[in-house]
Structure formats: C-alpha cells, structure tokens
C-alpha atoms as a PDB file:
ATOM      1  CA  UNK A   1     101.579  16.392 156.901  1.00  0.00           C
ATOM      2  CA  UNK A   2      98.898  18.782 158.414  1.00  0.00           C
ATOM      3  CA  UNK A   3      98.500  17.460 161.974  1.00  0.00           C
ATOM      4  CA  UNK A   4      94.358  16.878 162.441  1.00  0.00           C
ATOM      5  CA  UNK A   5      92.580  18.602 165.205  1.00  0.00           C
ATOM      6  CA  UNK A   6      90.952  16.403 168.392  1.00  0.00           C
ATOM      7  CA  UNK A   7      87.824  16.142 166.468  1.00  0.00           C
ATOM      8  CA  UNK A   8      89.563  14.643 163.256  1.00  0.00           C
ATOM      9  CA  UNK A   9      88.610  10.729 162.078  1.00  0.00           C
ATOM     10  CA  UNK A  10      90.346   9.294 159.009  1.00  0.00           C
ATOM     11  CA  UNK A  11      87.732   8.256 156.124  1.00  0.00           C
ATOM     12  CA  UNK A  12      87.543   7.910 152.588  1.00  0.00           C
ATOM     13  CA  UNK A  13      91.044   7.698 151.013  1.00  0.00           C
ATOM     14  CA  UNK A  14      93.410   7.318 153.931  1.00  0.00           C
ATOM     15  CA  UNK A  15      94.732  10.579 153.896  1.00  0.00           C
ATOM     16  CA  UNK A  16      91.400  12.317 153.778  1.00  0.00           C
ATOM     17  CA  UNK A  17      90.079  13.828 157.198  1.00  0.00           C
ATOM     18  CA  UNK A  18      86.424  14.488 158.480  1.00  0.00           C
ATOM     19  CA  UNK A  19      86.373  17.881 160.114  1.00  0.00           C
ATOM     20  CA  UNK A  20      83.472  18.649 162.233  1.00  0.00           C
ATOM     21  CA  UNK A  21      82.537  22.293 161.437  1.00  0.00           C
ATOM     22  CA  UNK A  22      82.752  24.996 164.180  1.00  0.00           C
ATOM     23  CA  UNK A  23      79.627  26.879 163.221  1.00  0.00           C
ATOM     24  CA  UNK A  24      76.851  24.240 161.909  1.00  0.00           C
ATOM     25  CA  UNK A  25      78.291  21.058 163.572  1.00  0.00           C
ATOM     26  CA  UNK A  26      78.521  19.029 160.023  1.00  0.00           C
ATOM     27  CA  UNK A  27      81.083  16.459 159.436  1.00  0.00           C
ATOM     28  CA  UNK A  28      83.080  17.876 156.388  1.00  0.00           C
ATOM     29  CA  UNK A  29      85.693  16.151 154.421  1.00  0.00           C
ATOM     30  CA  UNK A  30      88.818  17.881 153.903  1.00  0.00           C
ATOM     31  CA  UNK A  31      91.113  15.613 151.067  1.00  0.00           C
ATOM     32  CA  UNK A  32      94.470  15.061 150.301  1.00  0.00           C
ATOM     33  CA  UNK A  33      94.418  17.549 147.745  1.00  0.00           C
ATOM     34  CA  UNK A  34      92.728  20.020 149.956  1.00  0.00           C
ATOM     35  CA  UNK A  35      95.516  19.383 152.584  1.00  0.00           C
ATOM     36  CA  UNK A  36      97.961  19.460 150.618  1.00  0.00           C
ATOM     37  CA  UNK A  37      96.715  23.040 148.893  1.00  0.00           C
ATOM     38  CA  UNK A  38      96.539  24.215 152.264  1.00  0.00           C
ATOM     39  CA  UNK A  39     100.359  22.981 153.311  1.00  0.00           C
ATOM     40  CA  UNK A  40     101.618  24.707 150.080  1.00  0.00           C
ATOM     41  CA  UNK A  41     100.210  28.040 150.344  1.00  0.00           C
ATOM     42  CA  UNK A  42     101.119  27.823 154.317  1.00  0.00           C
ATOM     43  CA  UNK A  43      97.418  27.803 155.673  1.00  0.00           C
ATOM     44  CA  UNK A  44      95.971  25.564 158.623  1.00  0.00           C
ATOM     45  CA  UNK A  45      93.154  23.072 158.173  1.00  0.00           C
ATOM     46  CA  UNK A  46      89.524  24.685 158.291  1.00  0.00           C
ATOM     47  CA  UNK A  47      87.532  24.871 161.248  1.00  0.00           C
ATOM     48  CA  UNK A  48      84.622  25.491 159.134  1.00  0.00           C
ATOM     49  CA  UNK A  49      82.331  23.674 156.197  1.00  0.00           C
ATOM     50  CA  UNK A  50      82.250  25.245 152.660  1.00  0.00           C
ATOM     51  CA  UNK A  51      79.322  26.678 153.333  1.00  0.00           C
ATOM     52  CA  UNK A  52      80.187  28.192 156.637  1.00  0.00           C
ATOM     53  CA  UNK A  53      83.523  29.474 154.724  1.00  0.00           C
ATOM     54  CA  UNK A  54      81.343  31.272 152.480  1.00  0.00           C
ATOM     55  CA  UNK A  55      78.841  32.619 154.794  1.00  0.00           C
ATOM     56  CA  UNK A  56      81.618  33.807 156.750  1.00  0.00           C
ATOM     57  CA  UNK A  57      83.394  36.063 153.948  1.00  0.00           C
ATOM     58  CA  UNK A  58      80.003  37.182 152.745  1.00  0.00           C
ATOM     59  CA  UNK A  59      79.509  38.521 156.724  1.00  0.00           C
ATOM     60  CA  UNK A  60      82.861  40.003 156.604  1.00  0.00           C
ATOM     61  CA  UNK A  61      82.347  42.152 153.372  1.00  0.00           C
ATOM     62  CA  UNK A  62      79.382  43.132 154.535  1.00  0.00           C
ATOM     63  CA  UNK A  63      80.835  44.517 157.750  1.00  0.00           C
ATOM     64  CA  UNK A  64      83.530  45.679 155.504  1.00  0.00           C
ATOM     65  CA  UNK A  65      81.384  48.020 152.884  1.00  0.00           C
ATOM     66  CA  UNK A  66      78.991  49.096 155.372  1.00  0.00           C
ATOM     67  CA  UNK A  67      82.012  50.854 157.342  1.00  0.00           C
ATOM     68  CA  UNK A  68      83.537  52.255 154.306  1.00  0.00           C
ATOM     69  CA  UNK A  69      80.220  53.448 153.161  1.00  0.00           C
END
C-alpha cells in the first residue's frame, strides 16, 4: 500500500486518502483505484489536484514548444 504523506486523512471508502494540493491548497481525494493505478505503473501519490496536474503539463509544453520553436 502507498504510504500517505503528513498531510494525508482517511475519508470516504477506507482506503481512499484526502491529499491537500501543493499549488492551490484544495483537499483532493485520491481512491483506491487511483492508488492502486499509481502502485501498478510504479508512480508516487500526487502532490497536486487534477486541475493543478493539468495546469502543470499545459505550463510544461508550453516551455517545451516555445524552446524548440
């Protein structure tokens, strides 16, 4: 089982995990299913919400295609 950072608290389903977003702040729920996802294709548990995920990768291929333009 993916051990949950300091700012982790067990809700929901007892396996699910609120995950307090490193950018906005916002509690976020990362699930079983989501945790297990993660544990199968070897990745950690987010630091970020959704939609600091995607504002992220949308920065980075920004930054990306404006240095290969």
């Amino acid at each position: 089982m993916l051990s949950p950072d300091p700012v982790s608290k067990i809700i929901g389903q007892p396996d699910d995990l609120m995950i307090t977003c490193v950018d906005c702040g916002k509690d976020f729920t990362f699930s079983k299913g989501e945790q297990d996802f993660f544990r199968m294709k070897g990745l950690f548990s987010p630091k970020r919400c959704p939609a600091c995920r995607v504002k992220k990768r949308q920065q980075k291929l920004r930054e990306e295609a404006s240095r290969n333009a």
